[in-house]
PDB file of N, CA and C in Angstrom:
ATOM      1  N   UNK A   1      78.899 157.570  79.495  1.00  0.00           N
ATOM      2  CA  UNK A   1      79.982 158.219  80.218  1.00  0.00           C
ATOM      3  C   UNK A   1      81.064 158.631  79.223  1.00  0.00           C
ATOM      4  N   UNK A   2      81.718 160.020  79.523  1.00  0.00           N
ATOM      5  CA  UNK A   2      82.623 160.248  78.265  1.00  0.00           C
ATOM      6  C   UNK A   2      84.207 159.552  79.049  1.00  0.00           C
ATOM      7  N   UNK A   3      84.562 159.720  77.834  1.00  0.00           N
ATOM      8  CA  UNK A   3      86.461 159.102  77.782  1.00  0.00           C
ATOM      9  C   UNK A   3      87.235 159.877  78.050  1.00  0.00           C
ATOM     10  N   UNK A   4      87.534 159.818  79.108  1.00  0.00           N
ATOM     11  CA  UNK A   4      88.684 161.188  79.755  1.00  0.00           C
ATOM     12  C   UNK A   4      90.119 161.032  79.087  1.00  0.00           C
ATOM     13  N   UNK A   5      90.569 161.473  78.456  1.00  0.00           N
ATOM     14  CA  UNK A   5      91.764 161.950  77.741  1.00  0.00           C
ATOM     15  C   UNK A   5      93.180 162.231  78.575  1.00  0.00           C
ATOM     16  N   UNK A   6      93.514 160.817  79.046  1.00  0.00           N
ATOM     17  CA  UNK A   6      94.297 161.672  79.982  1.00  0.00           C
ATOM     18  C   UNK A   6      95.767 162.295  79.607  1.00  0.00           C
ATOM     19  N   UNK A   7      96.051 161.815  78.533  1.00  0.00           N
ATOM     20  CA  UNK A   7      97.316 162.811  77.932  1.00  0.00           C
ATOM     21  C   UNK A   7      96.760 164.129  77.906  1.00  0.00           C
ATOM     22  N   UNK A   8      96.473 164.831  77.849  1.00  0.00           N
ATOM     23  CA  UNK A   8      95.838 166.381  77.729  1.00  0.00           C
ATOM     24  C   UNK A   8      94.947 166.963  78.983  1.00  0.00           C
ATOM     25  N   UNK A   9      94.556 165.637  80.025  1.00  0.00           N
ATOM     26  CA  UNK A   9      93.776 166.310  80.982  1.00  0.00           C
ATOM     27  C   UNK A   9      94.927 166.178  82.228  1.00  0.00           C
ATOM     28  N   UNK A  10      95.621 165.527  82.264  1.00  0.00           N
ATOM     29  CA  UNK A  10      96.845 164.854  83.379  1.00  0.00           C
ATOM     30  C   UNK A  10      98.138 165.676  83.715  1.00  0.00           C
ATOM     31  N   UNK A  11      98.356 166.676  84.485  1.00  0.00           N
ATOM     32  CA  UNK A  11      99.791 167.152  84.738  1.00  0.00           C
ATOM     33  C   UNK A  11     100.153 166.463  86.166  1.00  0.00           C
ATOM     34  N   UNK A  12     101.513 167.138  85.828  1.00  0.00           N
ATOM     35  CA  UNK A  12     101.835 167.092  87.443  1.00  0.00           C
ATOM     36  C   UNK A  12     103.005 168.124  87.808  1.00  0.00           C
ATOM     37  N   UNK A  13     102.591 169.149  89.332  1.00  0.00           N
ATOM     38  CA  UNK A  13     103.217 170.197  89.071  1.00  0.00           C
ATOM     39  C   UNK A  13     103.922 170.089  90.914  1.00  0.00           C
ATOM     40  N   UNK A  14     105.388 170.271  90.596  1.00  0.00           N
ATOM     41  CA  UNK A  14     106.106 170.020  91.943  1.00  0.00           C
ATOM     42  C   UNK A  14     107.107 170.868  91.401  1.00  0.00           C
ATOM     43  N   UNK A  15     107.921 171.203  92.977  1.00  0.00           N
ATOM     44  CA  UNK A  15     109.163 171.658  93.201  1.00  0.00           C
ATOM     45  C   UNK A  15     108.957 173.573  92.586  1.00  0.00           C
ATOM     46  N   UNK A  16     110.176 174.109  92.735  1.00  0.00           N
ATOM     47  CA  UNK A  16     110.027 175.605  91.886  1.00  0.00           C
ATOM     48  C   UNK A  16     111.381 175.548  91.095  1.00  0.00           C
ATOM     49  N   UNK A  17     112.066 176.220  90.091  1.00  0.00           N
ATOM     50  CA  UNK A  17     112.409 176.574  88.892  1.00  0.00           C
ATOM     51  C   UNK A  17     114.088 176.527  89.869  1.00  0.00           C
ATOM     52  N   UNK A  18     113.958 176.728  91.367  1.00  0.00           N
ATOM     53  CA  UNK A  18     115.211 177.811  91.579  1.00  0.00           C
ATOM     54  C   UNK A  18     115.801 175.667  92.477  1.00  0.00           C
ATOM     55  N   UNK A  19     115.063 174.937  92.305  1.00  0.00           N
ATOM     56  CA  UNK A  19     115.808 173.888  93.104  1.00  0.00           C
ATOM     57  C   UNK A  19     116.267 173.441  92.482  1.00  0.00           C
ATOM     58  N   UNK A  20     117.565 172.043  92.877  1.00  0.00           N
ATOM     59  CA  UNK A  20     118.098 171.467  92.041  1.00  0.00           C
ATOM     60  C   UNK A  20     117.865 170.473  91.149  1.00  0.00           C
ATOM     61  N   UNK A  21     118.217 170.762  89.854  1.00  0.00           N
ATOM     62  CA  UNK A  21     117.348 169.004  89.295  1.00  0.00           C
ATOM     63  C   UNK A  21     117.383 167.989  90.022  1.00  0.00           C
ATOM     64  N   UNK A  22     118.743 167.387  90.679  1.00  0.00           N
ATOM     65  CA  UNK A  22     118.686 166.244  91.923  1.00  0.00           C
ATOM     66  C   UNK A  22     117.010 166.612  92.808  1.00  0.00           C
ATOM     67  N   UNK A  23     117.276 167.480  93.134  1.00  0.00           N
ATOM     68  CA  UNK A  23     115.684 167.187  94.352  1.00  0.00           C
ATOM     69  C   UNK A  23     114.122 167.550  93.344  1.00  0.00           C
ATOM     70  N   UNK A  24     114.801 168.090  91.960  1.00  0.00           N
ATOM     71  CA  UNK A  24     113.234 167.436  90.982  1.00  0.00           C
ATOM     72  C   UNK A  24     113.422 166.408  90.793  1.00  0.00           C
ATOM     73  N   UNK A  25     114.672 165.927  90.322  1.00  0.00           N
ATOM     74  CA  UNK A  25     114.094 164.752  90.284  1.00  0.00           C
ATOM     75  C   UNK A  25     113.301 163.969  90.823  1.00  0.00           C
ATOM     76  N   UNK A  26     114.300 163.951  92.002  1.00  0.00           N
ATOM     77  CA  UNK A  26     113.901 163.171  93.395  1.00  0.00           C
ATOM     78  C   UNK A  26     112.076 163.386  93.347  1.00  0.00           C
ATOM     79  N   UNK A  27     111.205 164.955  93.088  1.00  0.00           N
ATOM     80  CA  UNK A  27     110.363 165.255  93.627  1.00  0.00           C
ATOM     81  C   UNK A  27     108.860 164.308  92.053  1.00  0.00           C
ATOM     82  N   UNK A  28     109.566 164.188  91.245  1.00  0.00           N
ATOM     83  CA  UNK A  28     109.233 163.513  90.044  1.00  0.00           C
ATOM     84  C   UNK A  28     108.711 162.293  90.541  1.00  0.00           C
ATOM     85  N   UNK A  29     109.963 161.591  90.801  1.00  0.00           N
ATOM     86  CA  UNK A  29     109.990 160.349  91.486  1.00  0.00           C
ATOM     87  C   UNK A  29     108.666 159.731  92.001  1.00  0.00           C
ATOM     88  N   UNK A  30     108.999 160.871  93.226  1.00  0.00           N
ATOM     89  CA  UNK A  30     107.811 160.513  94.709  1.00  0.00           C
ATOM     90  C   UNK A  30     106.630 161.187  93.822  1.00  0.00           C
ATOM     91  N   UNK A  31     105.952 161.904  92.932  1.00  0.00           N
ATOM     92  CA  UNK A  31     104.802 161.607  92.280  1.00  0.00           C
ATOM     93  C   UNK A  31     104.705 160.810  91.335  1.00  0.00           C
ATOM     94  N   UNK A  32     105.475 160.411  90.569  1.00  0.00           N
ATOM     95  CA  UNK A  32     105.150 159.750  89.529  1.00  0.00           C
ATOM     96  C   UNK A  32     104.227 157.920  90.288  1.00  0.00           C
ATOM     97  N   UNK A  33     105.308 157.659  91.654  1.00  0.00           N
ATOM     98  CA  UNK A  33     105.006 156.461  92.233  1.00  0.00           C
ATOM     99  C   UNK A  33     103.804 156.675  92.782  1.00  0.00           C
ATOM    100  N   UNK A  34     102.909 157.884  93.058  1.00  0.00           N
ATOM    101  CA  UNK A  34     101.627 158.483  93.932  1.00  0.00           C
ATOM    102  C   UNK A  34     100.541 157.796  92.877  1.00  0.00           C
ATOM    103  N   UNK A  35     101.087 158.098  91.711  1.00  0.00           N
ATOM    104  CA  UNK A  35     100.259 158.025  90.588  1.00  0.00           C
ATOM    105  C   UNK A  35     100.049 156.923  90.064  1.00  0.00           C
ATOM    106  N   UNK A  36     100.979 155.968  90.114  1.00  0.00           N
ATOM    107  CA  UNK A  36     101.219 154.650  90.141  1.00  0.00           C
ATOM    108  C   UNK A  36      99.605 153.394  91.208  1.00  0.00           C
ATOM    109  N   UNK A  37      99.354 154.442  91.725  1.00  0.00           N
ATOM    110  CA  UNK A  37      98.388 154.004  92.608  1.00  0.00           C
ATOM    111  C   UNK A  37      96.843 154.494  92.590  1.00  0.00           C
ATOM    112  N   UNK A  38      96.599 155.481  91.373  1.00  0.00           N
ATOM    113  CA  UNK A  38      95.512 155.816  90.683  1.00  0.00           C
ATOM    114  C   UNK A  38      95.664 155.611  89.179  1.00  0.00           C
ATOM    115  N   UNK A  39      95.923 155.675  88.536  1.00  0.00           N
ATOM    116  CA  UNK A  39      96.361 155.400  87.274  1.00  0.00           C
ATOM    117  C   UNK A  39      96.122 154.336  86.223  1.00  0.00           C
ATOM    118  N   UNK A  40      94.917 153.947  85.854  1.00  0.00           N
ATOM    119  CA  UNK A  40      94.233 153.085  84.881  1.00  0.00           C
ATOM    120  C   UNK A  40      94.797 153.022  83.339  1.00  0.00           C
ATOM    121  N   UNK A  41      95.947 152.295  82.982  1.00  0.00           N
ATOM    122  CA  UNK A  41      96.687 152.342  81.517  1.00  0.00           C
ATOM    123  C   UNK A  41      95.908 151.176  81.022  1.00  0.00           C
ATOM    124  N   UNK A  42      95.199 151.592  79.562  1.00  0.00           N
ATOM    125  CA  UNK A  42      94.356 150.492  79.074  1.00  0.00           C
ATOM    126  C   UNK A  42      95.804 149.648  78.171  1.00  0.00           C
ATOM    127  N   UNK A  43      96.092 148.447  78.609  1.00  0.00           N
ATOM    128  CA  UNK A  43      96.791 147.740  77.837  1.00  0.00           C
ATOM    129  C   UNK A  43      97.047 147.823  76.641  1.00  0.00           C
ATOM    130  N   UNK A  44      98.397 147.838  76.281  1.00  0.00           N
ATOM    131  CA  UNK A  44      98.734 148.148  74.863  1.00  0.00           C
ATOM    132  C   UNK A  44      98.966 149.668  74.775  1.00  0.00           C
ATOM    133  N   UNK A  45      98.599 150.335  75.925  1.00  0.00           N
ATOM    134  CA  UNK A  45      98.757 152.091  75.395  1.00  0.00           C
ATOM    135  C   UNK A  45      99.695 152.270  76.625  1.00  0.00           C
ATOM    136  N   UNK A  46     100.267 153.429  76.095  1.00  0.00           N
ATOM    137  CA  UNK A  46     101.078 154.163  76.981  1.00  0.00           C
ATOM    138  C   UNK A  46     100.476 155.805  77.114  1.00  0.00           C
ATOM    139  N   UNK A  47     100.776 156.277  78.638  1.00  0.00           N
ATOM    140  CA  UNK A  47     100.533 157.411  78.875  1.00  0.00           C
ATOM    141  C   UNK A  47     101.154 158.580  79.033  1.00  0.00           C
ATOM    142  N   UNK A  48     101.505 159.810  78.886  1.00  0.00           N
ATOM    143  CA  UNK A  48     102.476 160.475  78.783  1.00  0.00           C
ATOM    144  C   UNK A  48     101.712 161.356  79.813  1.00  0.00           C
ATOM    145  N   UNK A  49     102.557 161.660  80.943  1.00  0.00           N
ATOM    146  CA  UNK A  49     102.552 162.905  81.985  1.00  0.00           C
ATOM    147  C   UNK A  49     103.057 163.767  82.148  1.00  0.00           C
ATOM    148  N   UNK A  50     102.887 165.249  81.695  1.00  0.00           N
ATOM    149  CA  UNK A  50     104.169 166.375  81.654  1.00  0.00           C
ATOM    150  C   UNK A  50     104.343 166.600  83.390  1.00  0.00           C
ATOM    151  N   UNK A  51     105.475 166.490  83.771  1.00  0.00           N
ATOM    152  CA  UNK A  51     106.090 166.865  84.951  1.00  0.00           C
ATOM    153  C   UNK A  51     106.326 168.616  85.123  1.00  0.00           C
ATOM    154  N   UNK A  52     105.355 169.874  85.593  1.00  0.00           N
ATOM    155  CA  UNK A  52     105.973 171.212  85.455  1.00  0.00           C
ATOM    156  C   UNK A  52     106.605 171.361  87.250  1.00  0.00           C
ATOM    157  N   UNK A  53     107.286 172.611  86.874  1.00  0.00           N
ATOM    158  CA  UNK A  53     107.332 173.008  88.000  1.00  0.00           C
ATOM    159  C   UNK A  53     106.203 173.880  88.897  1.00  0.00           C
ATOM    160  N   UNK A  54     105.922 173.841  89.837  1.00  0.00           N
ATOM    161  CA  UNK A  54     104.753 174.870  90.386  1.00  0.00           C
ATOM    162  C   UNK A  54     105.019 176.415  90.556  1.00  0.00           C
ATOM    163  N   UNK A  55     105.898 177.152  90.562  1.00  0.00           N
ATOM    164  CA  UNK A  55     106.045 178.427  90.707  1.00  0.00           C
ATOM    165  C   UNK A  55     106.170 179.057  89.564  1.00  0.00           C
ATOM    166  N   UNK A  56     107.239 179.119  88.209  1.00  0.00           N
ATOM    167  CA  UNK A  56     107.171 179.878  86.836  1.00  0.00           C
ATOM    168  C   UNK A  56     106.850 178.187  86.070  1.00  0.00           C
ATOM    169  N   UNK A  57     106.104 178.155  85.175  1.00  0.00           N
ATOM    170  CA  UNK A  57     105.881 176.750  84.402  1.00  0.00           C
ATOM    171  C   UNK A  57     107.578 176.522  83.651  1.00  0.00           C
ATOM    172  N   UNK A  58     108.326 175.036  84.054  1.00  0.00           N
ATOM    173  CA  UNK A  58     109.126 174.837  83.272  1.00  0.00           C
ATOM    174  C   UNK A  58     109.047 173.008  83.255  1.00  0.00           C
ATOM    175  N   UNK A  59     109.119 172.868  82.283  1.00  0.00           N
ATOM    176  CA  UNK A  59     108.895 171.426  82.032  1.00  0.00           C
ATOM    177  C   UNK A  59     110.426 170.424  82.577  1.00  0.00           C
ATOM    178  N   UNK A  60     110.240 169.958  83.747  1.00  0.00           N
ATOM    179  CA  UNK A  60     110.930 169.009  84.166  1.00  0.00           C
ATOM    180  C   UNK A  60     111.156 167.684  83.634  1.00  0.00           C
ATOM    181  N   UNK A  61     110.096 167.321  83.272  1.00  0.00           N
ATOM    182  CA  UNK A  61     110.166 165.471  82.817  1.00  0.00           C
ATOM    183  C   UNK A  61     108.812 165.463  82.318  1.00  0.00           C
ATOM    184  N   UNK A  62     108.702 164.041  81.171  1.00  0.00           N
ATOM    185  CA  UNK A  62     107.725 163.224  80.770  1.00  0.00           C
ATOM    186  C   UNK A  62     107.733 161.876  81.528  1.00  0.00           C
ATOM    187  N   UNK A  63     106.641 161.815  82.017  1.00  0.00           N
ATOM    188  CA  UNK A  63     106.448 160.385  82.788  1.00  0.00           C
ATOM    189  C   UNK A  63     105.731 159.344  81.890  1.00  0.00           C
ATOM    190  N   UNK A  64     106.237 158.315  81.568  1.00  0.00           N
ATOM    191  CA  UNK A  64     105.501 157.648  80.218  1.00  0.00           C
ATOM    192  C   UNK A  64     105.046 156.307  80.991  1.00  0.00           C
ATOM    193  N   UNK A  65     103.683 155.917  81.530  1.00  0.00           N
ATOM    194  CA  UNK A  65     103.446 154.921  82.206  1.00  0.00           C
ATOM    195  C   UNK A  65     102.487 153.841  81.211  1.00  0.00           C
ATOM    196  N   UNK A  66     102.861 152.852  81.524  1.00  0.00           N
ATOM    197  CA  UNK A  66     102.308 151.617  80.463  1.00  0.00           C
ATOM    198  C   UNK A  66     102.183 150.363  81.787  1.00  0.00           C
ATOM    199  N   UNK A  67     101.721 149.440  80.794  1.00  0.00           N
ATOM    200  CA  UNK A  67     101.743 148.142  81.696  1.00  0.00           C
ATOM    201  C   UNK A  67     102.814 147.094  81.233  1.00  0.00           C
ATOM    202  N   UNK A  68     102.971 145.912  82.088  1.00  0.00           N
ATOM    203  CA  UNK A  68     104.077 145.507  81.795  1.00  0.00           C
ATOM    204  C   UNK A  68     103.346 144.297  81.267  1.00  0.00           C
ATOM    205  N   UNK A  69     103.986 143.249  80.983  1.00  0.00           N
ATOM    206  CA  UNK A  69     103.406 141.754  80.648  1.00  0.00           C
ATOM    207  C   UNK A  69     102.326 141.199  81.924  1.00  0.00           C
ATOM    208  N   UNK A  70     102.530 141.448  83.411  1.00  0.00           N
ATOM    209  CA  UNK A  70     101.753 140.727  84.440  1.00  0.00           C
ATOM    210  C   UNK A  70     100.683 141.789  84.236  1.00  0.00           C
ATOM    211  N   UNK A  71     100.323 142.920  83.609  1.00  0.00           N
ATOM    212  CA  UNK A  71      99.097 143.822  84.051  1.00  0.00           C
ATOM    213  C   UNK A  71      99.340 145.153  84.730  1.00  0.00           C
ATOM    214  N   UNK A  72     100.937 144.981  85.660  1.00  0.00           N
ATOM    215  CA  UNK A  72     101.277 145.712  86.117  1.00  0.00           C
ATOM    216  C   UNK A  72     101.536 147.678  85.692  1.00  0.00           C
ATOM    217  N   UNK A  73     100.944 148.389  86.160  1.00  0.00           N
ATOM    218  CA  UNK A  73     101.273 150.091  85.653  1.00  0.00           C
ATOM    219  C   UNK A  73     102.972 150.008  86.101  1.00  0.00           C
ATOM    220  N   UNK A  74     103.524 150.297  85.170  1.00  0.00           N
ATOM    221  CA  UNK A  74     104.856 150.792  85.794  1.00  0.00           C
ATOM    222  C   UNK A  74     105.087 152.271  84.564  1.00  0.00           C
ATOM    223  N   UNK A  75     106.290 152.973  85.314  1.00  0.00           N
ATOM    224  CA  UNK A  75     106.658 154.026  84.644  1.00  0.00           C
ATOM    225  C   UNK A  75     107.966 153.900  84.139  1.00  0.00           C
ATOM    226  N   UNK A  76     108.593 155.399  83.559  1.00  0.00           N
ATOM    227  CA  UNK A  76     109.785 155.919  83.087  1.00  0.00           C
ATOM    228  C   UNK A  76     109.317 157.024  82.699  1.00  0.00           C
ATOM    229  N   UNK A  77     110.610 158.096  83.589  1.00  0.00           N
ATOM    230  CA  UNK A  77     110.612 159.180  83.530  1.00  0.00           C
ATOM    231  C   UNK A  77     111.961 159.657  82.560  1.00  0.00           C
ATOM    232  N   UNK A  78     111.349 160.749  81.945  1.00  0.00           N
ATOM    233  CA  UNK A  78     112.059 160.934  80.470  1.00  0.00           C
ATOM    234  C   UNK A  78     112.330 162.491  80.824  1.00  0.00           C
ATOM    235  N   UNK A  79     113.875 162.754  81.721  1.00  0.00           N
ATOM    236  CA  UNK A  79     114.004 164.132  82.030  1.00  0.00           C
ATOM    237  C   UNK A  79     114.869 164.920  80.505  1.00  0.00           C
ATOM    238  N   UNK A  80     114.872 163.946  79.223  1.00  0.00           N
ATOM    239  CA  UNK A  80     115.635 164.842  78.236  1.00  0.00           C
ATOM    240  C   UNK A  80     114.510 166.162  77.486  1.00  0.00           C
ATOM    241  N   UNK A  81     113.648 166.030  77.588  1.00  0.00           N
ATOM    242  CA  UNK A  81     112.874 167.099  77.628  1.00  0.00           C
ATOM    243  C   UNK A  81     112.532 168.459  78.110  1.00  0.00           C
ATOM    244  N   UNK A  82     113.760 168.216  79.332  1.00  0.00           N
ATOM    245  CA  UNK A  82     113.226 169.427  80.221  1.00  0.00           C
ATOM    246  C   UNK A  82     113.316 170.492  79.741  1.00  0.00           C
ATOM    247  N   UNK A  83     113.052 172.046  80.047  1.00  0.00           N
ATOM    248  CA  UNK A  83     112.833 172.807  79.579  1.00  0.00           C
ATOM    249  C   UNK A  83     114.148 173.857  81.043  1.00  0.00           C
ATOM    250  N   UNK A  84     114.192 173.282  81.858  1.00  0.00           N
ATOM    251  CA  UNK A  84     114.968 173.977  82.778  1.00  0.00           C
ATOM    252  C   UNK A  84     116.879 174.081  82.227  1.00  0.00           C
TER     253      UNK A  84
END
């Protein structure tokens, strides 16, 4: 079975270019936690998720999900990147 790559195979595309960062954020948020619930982080690595918008591509956020000490996936979303 091959090794899916998920930094390079993984987006996530919400909201359009013309809303406010408050409700991307907000819209970040409510996927990043969706993802939280499929999302296999092999311990010790962290994953990076580009956040775009769906209507003109503009980069909203990096979602950087890792595990914590219990095993747990948790995230942080990294909106200094954005491109908006």
């Amino acid at each position: 079975m091959e090794e899916m790559n998920l930094e390079k195979e993984m987006t996530v595309h919400c909201g359009k270019v013309t809303d406010s960062m408050e409700t991307l954020e907000s819209l970040c948020r409510e996927e990043a936690e969706k993802l939280l619930a499929t999302l296999d982080v092999p311990e010790g690595r962290q994953v990076e998720v580009p956040f775009w918008t769906k209507d003109f591509p503009e980069l909203i956020a990096v979602g950087k999900f890792s595990c914590d000490n219990s095993g747990k996936v948790i995230y942080e979303l990294d909106f200094s990147q954005s491109t908006l």
